[in-house]
PDB file of N, CA and C in Angstrom:
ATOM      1  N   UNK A   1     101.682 106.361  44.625  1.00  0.00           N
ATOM      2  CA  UNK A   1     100.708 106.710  45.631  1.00  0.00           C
ATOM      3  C   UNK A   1     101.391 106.635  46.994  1.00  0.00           C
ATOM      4  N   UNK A   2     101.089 107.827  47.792  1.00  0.00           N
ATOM      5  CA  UNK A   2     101.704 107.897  49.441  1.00  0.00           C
ATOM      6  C   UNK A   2     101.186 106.534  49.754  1.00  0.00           C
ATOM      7  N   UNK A   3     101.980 106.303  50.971  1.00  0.00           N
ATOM      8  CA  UNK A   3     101.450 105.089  52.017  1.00  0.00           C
ATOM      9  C   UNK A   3     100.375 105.361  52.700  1.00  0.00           C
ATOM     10  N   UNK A   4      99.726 104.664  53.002  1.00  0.00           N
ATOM     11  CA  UNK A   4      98.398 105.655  54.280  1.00  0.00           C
ATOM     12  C   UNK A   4      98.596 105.204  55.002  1.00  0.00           C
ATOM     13  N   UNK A   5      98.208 105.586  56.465  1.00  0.00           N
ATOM     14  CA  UNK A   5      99.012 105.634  57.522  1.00  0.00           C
ATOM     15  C   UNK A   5      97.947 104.801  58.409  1.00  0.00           C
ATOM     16  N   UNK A   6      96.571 104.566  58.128  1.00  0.00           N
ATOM     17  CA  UNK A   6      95.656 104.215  58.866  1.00  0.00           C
ATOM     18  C   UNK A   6      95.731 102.331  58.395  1.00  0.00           C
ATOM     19  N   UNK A   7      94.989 102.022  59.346  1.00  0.00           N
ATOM     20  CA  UNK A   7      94.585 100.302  59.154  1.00  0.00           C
ATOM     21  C   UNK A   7      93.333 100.474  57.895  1.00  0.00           C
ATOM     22  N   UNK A   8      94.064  99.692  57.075  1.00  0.00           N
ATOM     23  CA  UNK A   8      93.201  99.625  55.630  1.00  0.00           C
ATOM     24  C   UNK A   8      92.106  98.559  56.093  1.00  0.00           C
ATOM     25  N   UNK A   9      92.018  98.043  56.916  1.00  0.00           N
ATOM     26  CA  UNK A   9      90.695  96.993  57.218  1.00  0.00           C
ATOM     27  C   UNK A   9      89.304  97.845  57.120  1.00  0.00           C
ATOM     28  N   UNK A  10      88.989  98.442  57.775  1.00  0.00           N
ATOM     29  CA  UNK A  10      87.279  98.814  58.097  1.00  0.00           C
ATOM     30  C   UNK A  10      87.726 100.647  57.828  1.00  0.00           C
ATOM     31  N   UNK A  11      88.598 101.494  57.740  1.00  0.00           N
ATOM     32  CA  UNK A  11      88.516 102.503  57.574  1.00  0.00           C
ATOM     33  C   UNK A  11      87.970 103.034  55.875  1.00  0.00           C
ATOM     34  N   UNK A  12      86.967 104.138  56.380  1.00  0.00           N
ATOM     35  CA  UNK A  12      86.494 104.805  54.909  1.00  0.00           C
ATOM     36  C   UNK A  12      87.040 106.121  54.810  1.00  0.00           C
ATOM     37  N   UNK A  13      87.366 106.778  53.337  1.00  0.00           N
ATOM     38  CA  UNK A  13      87.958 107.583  53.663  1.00  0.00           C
ATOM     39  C   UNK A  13      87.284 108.721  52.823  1.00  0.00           C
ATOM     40  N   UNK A  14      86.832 109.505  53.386  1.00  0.00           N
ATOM     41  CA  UNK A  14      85.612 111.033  52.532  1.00  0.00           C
ATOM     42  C   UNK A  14      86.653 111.506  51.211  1.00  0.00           C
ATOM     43  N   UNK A  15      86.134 111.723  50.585  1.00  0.00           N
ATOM     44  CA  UNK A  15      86.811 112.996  49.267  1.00  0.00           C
ATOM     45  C   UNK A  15      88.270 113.665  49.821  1.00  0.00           C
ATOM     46  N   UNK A  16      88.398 114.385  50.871  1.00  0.00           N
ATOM     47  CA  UNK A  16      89.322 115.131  50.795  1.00  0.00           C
ATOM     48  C   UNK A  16      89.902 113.968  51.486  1.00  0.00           C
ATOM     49  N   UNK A  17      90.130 112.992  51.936  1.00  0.00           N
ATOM     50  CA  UNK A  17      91.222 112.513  52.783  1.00  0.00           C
ATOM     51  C   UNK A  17      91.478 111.301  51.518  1.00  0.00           C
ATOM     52  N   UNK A  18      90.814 110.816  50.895  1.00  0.00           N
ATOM     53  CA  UNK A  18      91.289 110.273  50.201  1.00  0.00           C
ATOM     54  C   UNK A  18      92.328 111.404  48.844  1.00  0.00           C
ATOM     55  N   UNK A  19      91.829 112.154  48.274  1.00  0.00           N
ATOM     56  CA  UNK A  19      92.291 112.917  47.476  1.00  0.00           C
ATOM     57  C   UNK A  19      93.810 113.518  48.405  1.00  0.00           C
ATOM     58  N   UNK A  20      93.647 113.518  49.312  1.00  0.00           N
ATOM     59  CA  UNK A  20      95.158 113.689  50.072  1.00  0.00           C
ATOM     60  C   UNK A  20      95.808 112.338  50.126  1.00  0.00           C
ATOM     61  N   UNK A  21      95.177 111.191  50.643  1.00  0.00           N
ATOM     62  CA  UNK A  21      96.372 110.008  49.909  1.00  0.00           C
ATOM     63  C   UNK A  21      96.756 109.707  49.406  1.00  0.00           C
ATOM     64  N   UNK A  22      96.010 110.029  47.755  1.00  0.00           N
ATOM     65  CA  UNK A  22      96.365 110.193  46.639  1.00  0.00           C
ATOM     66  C   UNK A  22      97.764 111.190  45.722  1.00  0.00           C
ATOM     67  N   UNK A  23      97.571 112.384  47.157  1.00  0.00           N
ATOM     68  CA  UNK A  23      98.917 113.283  46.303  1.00  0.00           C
ATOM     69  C   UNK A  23      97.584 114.103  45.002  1.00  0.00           C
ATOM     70  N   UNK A  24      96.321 114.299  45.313  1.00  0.00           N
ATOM     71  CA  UNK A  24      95.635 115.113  44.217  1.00  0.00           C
ATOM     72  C   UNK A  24      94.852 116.065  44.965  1.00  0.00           C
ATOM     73  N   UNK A  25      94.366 116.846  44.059  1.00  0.00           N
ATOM     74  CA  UNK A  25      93.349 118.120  44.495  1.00  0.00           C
ATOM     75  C   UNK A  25      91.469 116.790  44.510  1.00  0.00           C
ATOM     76  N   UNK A  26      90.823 117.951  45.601  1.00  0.00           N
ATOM     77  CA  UNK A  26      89.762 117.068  45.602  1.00  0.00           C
ATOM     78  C   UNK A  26      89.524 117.459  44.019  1.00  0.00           C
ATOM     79  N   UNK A  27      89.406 118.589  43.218  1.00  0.00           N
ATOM     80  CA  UNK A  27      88.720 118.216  41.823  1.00  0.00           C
ATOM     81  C   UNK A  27      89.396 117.637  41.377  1.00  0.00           C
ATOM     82  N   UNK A  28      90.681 117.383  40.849  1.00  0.00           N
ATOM     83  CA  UNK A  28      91.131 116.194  40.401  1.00  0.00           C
ATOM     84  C   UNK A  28      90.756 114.947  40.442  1.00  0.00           C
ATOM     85  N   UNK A  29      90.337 114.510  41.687  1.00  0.00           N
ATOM     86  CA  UNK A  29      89.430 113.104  42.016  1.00  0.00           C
ATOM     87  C   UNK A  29      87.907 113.022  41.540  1.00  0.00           C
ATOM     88  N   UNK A  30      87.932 114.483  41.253  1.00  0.00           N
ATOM     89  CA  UNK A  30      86.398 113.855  41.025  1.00  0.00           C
ATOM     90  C   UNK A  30      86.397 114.220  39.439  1.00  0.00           C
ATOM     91  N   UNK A  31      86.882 114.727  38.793  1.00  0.00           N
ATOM     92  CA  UNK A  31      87.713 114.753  37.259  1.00  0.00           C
ATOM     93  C   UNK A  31      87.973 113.155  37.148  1.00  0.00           C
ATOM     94  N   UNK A  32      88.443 112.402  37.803  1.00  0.00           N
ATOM     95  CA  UNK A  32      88.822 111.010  37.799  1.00  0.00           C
ATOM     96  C   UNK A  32      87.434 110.182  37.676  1.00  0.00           C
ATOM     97  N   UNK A  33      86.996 110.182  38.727  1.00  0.00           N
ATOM     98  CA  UNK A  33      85.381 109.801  39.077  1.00  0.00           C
ATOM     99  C   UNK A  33      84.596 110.095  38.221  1.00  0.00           C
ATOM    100  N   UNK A  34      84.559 111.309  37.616  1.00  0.00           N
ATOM    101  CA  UNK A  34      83.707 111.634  36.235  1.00  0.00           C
ATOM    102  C   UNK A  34      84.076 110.774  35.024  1.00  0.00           C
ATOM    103  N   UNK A  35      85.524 110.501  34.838  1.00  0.00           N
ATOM    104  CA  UNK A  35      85.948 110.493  33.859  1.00  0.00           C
ATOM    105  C   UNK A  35      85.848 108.957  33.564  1.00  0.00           C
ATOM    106  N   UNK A  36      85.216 107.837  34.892  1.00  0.00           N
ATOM    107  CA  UNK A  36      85.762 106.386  35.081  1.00  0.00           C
ATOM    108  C   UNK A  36      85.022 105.836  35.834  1.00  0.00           C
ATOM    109  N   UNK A  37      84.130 106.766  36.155  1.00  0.00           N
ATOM    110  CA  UNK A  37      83.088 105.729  37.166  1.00  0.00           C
ATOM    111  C   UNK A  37      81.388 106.703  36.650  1.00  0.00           C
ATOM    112  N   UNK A  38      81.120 107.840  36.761  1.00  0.00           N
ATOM    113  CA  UNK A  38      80.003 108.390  37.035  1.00  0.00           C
ATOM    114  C   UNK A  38      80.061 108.607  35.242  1.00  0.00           C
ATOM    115  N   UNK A  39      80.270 107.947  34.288  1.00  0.00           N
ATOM    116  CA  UNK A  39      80.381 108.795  32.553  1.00  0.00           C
ATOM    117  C   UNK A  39      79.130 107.637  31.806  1.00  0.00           C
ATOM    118  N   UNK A  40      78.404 107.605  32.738  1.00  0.00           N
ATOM    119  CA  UNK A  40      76.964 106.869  31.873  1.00  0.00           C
ATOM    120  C   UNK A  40      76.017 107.621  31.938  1.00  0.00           C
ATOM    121  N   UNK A  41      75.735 108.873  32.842  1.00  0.00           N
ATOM    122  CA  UNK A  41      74.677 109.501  32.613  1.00  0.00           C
ATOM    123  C   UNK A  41      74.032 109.984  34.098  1.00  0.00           C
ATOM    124  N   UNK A  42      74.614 108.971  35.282  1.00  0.00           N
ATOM    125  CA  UNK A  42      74.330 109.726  36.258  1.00  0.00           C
ATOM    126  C   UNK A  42      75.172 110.103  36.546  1.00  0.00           C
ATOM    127  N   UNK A  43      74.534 111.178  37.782  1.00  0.00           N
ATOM    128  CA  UNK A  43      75.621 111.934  38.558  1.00  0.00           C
ATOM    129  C   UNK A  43      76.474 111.656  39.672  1.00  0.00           C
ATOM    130  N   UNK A  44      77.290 112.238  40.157  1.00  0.00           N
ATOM    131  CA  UNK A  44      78.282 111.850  40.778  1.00  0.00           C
ATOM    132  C   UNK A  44      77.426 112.609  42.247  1.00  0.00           C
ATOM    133  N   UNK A  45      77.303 111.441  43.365  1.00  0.00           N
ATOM    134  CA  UNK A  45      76.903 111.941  44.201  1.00  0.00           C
ATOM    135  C   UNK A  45      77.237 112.856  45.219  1.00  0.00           C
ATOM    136  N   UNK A  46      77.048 113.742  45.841  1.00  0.00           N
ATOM    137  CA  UNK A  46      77.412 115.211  46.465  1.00  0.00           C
ATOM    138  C   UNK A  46      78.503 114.692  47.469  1.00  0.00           C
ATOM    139  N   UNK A  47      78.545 113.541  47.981  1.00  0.00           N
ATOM    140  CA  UNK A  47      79.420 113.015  48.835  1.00  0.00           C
ATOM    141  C   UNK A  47      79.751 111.554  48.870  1.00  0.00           C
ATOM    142  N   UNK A  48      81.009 111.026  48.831  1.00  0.00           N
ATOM    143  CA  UNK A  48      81.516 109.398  48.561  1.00  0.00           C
ATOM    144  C   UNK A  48      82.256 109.228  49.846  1.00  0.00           C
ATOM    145  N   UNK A  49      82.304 107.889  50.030  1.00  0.00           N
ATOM    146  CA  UNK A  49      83.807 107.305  50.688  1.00  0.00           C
ATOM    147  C   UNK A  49      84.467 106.432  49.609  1.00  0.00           C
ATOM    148  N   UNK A  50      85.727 105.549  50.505  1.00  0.00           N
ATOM    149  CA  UNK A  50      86.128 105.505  49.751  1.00  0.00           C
ATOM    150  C   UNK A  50      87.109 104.329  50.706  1.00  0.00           C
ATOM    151  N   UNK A  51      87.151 102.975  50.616  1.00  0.00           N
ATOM    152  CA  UNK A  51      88.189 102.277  50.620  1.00  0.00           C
ATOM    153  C   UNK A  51      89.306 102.233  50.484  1.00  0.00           C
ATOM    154  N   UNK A  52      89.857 101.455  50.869  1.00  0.00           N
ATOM    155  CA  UNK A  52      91.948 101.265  50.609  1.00  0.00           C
ATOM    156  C   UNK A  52      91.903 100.796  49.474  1.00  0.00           C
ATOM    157  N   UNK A  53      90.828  99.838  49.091  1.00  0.00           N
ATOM    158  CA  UNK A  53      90.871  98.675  47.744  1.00  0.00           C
ATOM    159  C   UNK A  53      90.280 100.235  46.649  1.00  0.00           C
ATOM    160  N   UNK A  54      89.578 101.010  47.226  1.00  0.00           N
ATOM    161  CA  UNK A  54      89.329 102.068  45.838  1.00  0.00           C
ATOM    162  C   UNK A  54      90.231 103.091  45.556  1.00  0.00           C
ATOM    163  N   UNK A  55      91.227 103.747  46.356  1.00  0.00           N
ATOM    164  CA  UNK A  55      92.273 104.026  46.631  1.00  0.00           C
ATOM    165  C   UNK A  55      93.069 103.911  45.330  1.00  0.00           C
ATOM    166  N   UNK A  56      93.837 102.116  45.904  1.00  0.00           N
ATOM    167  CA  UNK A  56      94.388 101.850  45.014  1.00  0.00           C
ATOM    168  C   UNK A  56      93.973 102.053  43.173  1.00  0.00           C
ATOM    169  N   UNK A  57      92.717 102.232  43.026  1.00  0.00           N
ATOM    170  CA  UNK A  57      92.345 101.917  41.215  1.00  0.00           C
ATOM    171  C   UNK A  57      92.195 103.177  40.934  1.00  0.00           C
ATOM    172  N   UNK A  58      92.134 103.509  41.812  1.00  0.00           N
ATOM    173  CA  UNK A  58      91.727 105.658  41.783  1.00  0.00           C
ATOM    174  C   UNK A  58      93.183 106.138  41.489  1.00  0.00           C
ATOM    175  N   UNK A  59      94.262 106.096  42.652  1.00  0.00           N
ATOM    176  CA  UNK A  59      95.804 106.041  42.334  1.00  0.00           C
ATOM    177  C   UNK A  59      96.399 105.563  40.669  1.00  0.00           C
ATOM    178  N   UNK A  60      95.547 104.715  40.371  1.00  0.00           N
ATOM    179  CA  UNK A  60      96.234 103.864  38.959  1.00  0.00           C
ATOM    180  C   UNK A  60      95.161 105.046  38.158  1.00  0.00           C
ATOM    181  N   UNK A  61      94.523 105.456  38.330  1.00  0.00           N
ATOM    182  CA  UNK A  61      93.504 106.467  37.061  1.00  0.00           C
ATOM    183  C   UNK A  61      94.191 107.627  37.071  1.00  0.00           C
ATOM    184  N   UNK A  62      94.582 107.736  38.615  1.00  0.00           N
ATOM    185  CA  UNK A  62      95.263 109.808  38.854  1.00  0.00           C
ATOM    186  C   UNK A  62      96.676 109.659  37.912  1.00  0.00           C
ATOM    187  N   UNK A  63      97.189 108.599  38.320  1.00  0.00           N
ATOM    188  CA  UNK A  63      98.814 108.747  37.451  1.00  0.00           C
ATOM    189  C   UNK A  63      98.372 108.478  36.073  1.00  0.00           C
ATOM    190  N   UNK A  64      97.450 108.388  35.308  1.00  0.00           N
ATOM    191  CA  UNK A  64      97.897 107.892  34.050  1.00  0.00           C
ATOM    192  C   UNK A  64      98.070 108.782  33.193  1.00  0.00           C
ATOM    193  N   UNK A  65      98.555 108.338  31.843  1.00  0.00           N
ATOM    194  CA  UNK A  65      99.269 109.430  30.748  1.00  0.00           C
ATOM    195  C   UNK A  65      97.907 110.105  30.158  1.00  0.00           C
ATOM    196  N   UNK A  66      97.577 111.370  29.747  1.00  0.00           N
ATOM    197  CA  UNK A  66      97.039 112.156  29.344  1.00  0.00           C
ATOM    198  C   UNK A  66      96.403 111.282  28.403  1.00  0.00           C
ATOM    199  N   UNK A  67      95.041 111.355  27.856  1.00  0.00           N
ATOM    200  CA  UNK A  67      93.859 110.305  27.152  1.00  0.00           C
ATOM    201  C   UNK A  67      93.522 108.894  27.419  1.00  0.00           C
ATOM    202  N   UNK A  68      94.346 108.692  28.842  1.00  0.00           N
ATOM    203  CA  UNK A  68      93.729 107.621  29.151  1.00  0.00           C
ATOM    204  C   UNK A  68      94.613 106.525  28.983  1.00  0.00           C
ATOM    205  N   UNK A  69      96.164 106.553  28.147  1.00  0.00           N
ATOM    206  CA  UNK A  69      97.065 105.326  28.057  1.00  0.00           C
ATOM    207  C   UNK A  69      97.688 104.925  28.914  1.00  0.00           C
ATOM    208  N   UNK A  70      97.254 103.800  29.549  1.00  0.00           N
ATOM    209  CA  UNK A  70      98.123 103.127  30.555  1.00  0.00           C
ATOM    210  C   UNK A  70      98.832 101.693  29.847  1.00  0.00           C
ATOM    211  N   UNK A  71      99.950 101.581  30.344  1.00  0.00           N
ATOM    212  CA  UNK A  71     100.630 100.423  29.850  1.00  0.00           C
ATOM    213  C   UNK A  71     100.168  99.398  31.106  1.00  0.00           C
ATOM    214  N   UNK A  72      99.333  98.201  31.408  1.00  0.00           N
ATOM    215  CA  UNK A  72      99.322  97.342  31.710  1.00  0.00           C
ATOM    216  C   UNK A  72      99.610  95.684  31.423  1.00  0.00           C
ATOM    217  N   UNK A  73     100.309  95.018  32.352  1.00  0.00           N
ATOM    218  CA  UNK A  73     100.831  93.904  31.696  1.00  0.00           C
ATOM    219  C   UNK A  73      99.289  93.078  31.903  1.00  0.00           C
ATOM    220  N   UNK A  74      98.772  92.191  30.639  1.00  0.00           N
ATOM    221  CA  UNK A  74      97.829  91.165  31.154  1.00  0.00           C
ATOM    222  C   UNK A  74      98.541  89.858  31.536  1.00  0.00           C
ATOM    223  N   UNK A  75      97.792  89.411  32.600  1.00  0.00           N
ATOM    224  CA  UNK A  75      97.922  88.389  33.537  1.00  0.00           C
ATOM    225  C   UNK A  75      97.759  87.230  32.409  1.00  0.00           C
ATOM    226  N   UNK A  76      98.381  85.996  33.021  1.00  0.00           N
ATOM    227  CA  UNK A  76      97.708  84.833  31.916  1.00  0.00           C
ATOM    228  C   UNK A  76      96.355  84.170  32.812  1.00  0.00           C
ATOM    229  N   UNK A  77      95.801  83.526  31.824  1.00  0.00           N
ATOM    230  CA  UNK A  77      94.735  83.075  32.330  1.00  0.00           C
ATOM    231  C   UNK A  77      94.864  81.738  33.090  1.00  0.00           C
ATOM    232  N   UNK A  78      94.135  81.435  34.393  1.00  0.00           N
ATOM    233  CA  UNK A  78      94.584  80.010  35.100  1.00  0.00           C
ATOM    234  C   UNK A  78      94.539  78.887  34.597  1.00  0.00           C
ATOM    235  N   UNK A  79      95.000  77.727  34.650  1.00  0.00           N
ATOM    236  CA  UNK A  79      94.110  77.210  34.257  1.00  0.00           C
ATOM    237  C   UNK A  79      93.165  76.281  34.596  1.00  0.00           C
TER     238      UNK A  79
END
Protein backbone atom coordinates (compact mmCIF):
# COMPACT_ATOMS: atom_id res chain seq x y z
CA UNK A 1 0.00 0.00 0.00
CA UNK A 2 1.29 3.75 -1.10
CA UNK A 3 2.17 5.98 1.87
CA UNK A 4 -0.50 8.70 2.30
CA UNK A 5 0.63 11.80 2.42
CA UNK A 6 -2.00 13.42 4.77
CA UNK A 7 -2.01 13.39 8.84
CA UNK A 8 -3.75 10.04 9.57
CA UNK A 9 -5.23 11.64 12.89
CA UNK A 10 -8.79 13.20 12.10
CA UNK A 11 -8.61 12.95 8.19
CA UNK A 12 -11.55 10.89 6.30
CA UNK A 13 -11.05 9.79 3.14
CA UNK A 14 -14.33 9.42 0.35
CA UNK A 15 -14.21 6.28 -2.11
CA UNK A 16 -12.09 7.68 -4.70
CA UNK A 17 -9.30 9.05 -2.53
CA UNK A 18 -9.11 6.24 -0.59
CA UNK A 19 -9.26 3.74 -3.61
CA UNK A 20 -6.28 5.98 -4.90
CA UNK A 21 -4.24 5.21 -1.70
CA UNK A 22 -4.84 2.02 -2.13
CA UNK A 23 -3.22 1.69 -5.80
CA UNK A 24 -7.15 0.32 -6.86
CA UNK A 25 -10.03 1.28 -9.13
CA UNK A 26 -13.01 2.74 -7.09
CA UNK A 27 -14.92 -0.69 -8.21
CA UNK A 28 -12.36 -2.67 -7.02
CA UNK A 29 -12.95 -1.21 -3.47
CA UNK A 30 -16.19 -1.66 -3.47
CA UNK A 31 -15.79 -5.44 -4.98
CA UNK A 32 -13.71 -5.51 -1.63
CA UNK A 33 -16.49 -3.92 0.54
CA UNK A 34 -19.01 -6.26 -1.01
CA UNK A 35 -16.98 -9.04 -0.69
CA UNK A 36 -15.94 -8.31 3.41
CA UNK A 37 -17.99 -5.96 4.91
CA UNK A 38 -21.61 -5.34 3.15
CA UNK A 39 -22.10 -9.75 2.31
CA UNK A 40 -24.99 -10.16 5.00
CA UNK A 41 -27.71 -8.80 3.13
CA UNK A 42 -27.49 -5.14 3.29
CA UNK A 43 -26.42 -2.80 1.01
CA UNK A 44 -23.49 -1.00 0.57
CA UNK A 45 -24.25 2.57 1.11
CA UNK A 46 -24.20 5.11 -1.99
CA UNK A 47 -21.34 6.89 -0.22
CA UNK A 48 -18.50 5.90 2.69
CA UNK A 49 -15.44 7.42 4.27
CA UNK A 50 -12.93 5.96 5.31
CA UNK A 51 -10.02 6.14 7.94
CA UNK A 52 -6.19 5.48 7.93
CA UNK A 53 -7.05 2.51 10.48
CA UNK A 54 -9.68 1.25 7.47
CA UNK A 55 -7.22 1.85 4.88
CA UNK A 56 -4.93 -0.30 6.29
CA UNK A 57 -7.53 -3.73 6.46
CA UNK A 58 -8.95 -2.64 3.07
CA UNK A 59 -5.06 -2.63 1.67
CA UNK A 60 -4.68 -6.27 3.39
CA UNK A 61 -8.24 -7.44 1.45
CA UNK A 62 -7.09 -5.53 -2.08
CA UNK A 63 -3.67 -7.53 -2.11
CA UNK A 64 -4.90 -10.85 -1.31
CA UNK A 65 -4.52 -14.10 -3.41
CA UNK A 66 -7.56 -14.84 -5.56
CA UNK A 67 -10.50 -16.77 -3.11
CA UNK A 68 -9.63 -15.11 -0.34
CA UNK A 69 -6.06 -16.93 0.90
CA UNK A 70 -4.09 -14.88 2.94
CA UNK A 71 -1.15 -16.25 4.82
CA UNK A 72 -1.33 -14.60 8.28
CA UNK A 73 0.96 -15.24 11.19
CA UNK A 74 -1.32 -15.67 14.57
CA UNK A 75 -0.14 -13.67 17.40
CA UNK A 76 0.26 -15.66 20.75
CA UNK A 77 -2.07 -15.04 23.25
CA UNK A 78 -1.00 -12.66 26.46
CA UNK A 79 -0.90 -13.76 29.21
Amino acid sequence: MPRLSRSARNYLYNETEAAAALGVTVARLHAVLDQHIFNNGNPRPSSLQFTSNDLLLLGYWCEGLPGGAHEVITMPKRG
